[in-house]
N, C-alpha and C. Protein backbone atom coordinates (compact mmCIF):
# COMPACT_ATOMS: atom_id res chain seq x y z
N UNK A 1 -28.63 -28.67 -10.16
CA UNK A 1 -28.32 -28.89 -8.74
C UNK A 1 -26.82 -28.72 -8.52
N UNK A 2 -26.55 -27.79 -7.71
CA UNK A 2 -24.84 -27.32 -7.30
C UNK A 2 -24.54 -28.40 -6.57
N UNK A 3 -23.45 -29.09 -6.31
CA UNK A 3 -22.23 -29.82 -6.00
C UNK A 3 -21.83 -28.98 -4.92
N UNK A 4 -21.62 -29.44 -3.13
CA UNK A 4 -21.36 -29.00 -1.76
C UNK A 4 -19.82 -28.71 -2.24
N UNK A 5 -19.19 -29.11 -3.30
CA UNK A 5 -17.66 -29.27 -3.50
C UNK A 5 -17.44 -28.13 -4.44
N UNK A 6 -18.24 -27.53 -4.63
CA UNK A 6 -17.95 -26.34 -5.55
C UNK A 6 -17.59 -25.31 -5.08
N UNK A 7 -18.20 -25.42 -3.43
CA UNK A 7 -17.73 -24.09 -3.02
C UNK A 7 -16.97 -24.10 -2.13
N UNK A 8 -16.00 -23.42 -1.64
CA UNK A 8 -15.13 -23.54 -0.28
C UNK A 8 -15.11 -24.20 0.93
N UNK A 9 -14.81 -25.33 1.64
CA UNK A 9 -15.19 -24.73 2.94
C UNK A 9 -14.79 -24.26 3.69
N UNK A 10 -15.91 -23.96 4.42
CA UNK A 10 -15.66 -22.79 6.17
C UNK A 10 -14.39 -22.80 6.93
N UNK A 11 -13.90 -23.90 6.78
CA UNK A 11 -12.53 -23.88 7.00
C UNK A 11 -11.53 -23.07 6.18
N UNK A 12 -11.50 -23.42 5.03
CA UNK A 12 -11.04 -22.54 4.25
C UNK A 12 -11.28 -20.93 4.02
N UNK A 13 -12.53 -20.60 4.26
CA UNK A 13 -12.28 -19.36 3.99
C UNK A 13 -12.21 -18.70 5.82
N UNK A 14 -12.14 -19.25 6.47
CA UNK A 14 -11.46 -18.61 8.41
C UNK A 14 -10.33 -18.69 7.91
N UNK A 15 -9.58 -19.58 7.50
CA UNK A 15 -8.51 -19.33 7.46
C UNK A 15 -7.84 -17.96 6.31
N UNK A 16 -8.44 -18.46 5.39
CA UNK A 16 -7.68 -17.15 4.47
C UNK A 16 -8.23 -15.50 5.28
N UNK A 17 -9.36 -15.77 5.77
CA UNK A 17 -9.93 -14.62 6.71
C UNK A 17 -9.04 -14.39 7.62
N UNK A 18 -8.37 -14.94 8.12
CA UNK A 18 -7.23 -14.71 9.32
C UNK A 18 -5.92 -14.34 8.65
N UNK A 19 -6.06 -14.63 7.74
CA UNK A 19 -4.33 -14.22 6.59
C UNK A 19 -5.12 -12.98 6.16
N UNK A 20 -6.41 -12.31 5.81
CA UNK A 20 -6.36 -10.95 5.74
C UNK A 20 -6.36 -9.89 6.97
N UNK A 21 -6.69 -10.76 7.82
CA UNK A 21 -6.48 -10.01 9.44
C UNK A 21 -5.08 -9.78 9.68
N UNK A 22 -4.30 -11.06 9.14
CA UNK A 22 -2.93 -11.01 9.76
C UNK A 22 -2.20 -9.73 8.75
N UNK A 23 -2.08 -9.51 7.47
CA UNK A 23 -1.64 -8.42 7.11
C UNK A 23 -2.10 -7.53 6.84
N UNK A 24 -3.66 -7.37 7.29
CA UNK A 24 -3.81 -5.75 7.81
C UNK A 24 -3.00 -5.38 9.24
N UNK A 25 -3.22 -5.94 9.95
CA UNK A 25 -2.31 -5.66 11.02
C UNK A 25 -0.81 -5.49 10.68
N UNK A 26 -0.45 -6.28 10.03
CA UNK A 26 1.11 -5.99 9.66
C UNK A 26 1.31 -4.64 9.23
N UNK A 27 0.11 -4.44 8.04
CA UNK A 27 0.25 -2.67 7.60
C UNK A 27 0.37 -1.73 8.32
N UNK A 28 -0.52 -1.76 9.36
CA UNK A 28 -1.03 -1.38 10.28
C UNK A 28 0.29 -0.72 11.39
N UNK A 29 1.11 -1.91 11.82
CA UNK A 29 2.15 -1.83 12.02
C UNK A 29 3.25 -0.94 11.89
N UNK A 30 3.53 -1.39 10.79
CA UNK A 30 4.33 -0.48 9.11
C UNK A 30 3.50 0.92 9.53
N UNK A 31 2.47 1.28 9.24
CA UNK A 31 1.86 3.00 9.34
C UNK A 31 2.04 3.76 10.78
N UNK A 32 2.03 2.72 11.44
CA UNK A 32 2.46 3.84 13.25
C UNK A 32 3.86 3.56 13.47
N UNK A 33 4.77 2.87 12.66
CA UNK A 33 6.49 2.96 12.04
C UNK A 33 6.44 4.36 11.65
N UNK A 34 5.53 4.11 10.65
CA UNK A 34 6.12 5.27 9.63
C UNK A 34 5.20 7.29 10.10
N UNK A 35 4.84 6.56 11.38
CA UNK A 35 4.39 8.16 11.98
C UNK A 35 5.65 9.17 12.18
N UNK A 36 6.77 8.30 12.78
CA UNK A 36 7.85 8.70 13.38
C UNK A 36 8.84 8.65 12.22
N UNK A 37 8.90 7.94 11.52
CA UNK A 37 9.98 8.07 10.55
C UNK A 37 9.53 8.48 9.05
N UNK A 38 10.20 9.00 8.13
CA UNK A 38 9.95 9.12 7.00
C UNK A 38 9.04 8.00 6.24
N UNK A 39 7.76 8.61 5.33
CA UNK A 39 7.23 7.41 5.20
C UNK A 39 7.01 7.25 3.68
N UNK A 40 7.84 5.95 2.77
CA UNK A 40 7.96 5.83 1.37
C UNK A 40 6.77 6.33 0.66
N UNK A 41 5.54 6.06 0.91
CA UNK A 41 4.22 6.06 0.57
C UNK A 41 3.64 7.25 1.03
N UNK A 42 1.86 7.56 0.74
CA UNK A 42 1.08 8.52 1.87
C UNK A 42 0.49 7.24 2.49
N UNK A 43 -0.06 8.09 4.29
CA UNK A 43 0.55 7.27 4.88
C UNK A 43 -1.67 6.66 4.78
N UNK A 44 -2.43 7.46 3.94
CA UNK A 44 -3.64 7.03 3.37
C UNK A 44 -3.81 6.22 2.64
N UNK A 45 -2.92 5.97 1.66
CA UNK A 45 -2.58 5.21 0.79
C UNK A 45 -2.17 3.86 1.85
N UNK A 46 -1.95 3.68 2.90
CA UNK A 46 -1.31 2.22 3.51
C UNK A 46 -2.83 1.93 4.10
N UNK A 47 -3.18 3.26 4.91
CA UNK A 47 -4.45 3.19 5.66
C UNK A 47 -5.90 2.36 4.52
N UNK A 48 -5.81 2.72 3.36
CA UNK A 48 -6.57 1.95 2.53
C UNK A 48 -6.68 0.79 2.06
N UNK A 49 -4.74 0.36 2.52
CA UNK A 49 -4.76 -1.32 2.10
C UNK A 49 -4.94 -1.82 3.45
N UNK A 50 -5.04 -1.16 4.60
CA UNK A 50 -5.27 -2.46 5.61
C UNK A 50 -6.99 -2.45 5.77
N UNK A 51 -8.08 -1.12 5.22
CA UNK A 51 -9.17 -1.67 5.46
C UNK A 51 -9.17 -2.69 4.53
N UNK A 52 -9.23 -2.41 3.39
CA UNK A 52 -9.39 -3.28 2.33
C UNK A 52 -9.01 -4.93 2.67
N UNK A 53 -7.64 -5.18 3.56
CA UNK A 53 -7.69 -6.75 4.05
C UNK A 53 -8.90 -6.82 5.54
N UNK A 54 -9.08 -6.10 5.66
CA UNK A 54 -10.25 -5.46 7.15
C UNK A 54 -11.49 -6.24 6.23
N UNK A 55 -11.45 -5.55 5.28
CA UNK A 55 -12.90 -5.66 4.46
C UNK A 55 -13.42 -7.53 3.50
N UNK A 56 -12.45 -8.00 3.79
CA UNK A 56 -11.96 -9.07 2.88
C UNK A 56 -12.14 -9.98 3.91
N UNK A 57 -11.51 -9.78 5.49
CA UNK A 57 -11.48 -10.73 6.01
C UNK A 57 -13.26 -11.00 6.52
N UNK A 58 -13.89 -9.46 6.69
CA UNK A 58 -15.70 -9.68 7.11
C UNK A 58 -15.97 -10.33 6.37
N UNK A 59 -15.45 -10.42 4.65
CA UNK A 59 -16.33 -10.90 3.91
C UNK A 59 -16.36 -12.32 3.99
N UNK A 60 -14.94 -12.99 3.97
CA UNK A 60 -14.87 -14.37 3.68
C UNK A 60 -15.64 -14.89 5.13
N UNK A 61 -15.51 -14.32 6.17
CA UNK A 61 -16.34 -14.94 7.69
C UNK A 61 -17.84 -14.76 6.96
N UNK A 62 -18.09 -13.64 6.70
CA UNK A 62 -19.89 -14.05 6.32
C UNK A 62 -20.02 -15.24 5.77
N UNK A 63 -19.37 -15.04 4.42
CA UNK A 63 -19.50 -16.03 3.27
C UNK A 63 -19.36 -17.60 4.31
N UNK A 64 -18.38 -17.47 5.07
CA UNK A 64 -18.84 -19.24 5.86
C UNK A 64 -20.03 -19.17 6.45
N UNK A 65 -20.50 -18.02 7.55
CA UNK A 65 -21.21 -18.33 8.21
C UNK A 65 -22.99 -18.53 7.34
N UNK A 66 -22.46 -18.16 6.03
CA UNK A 66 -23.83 -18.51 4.78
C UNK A 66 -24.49 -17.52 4.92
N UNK A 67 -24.09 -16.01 4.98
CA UNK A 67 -24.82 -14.99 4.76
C UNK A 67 -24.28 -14.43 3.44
N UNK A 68 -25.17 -14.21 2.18
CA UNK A 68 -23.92 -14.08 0.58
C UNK A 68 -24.80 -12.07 0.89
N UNK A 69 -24.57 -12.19 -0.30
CA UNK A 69 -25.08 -11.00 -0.91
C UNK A 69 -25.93 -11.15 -2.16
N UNK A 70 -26.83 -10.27 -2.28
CA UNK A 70 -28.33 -10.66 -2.73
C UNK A 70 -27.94 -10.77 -4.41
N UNK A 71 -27.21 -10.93 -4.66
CA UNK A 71 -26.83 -11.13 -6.17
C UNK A 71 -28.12 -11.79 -7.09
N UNK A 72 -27.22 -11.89 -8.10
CA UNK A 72 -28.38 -12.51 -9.51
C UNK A 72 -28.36 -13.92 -9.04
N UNK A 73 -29.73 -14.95 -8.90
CA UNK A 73 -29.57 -16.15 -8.71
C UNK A 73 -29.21 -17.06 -9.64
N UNK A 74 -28.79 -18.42 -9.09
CA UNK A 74 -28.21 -19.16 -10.15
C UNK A 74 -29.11 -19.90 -9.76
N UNK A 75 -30.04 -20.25 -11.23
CA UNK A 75 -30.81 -21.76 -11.31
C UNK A 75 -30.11 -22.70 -12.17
């Protein structure tokens, strides 16, 4: 029998969900900067790290709202 304390809560993961919202947008930012100006990176290479916090933040909102992914079960 799992322990309610083992896993996160919903609070916790909105919030870290909103800290991956908040610096995809920052990237995001940074990449329509760097339309106009010289840009250190490709500018695909930035475009991949803000889905990726895009992708992180859906996940941790599912994960509260108790939708997982069909994984191996734990008995």
């Amino acid at each position: 029998m799992r322990d309610d304390r083992s896993k996160p809560a919903a609070g916790v993961l909105e919030r870290n969900a909103r800290r991956h919202d908040a610096a995809a947008e920052a990237i995001l930012t940074l990449a329509r900067y760097w339309e106009e100006h010289p840009s250190p990176m490709p500018v695909g290479t930035v475009l991949g790290i803000a889905r990726h916090h895009r992708v992180q933040a859906l996940m941790l909102r599912a994960r509260a709202a108790g939708m997982r992914h069909k994984g191996p079960r734990k008995r």
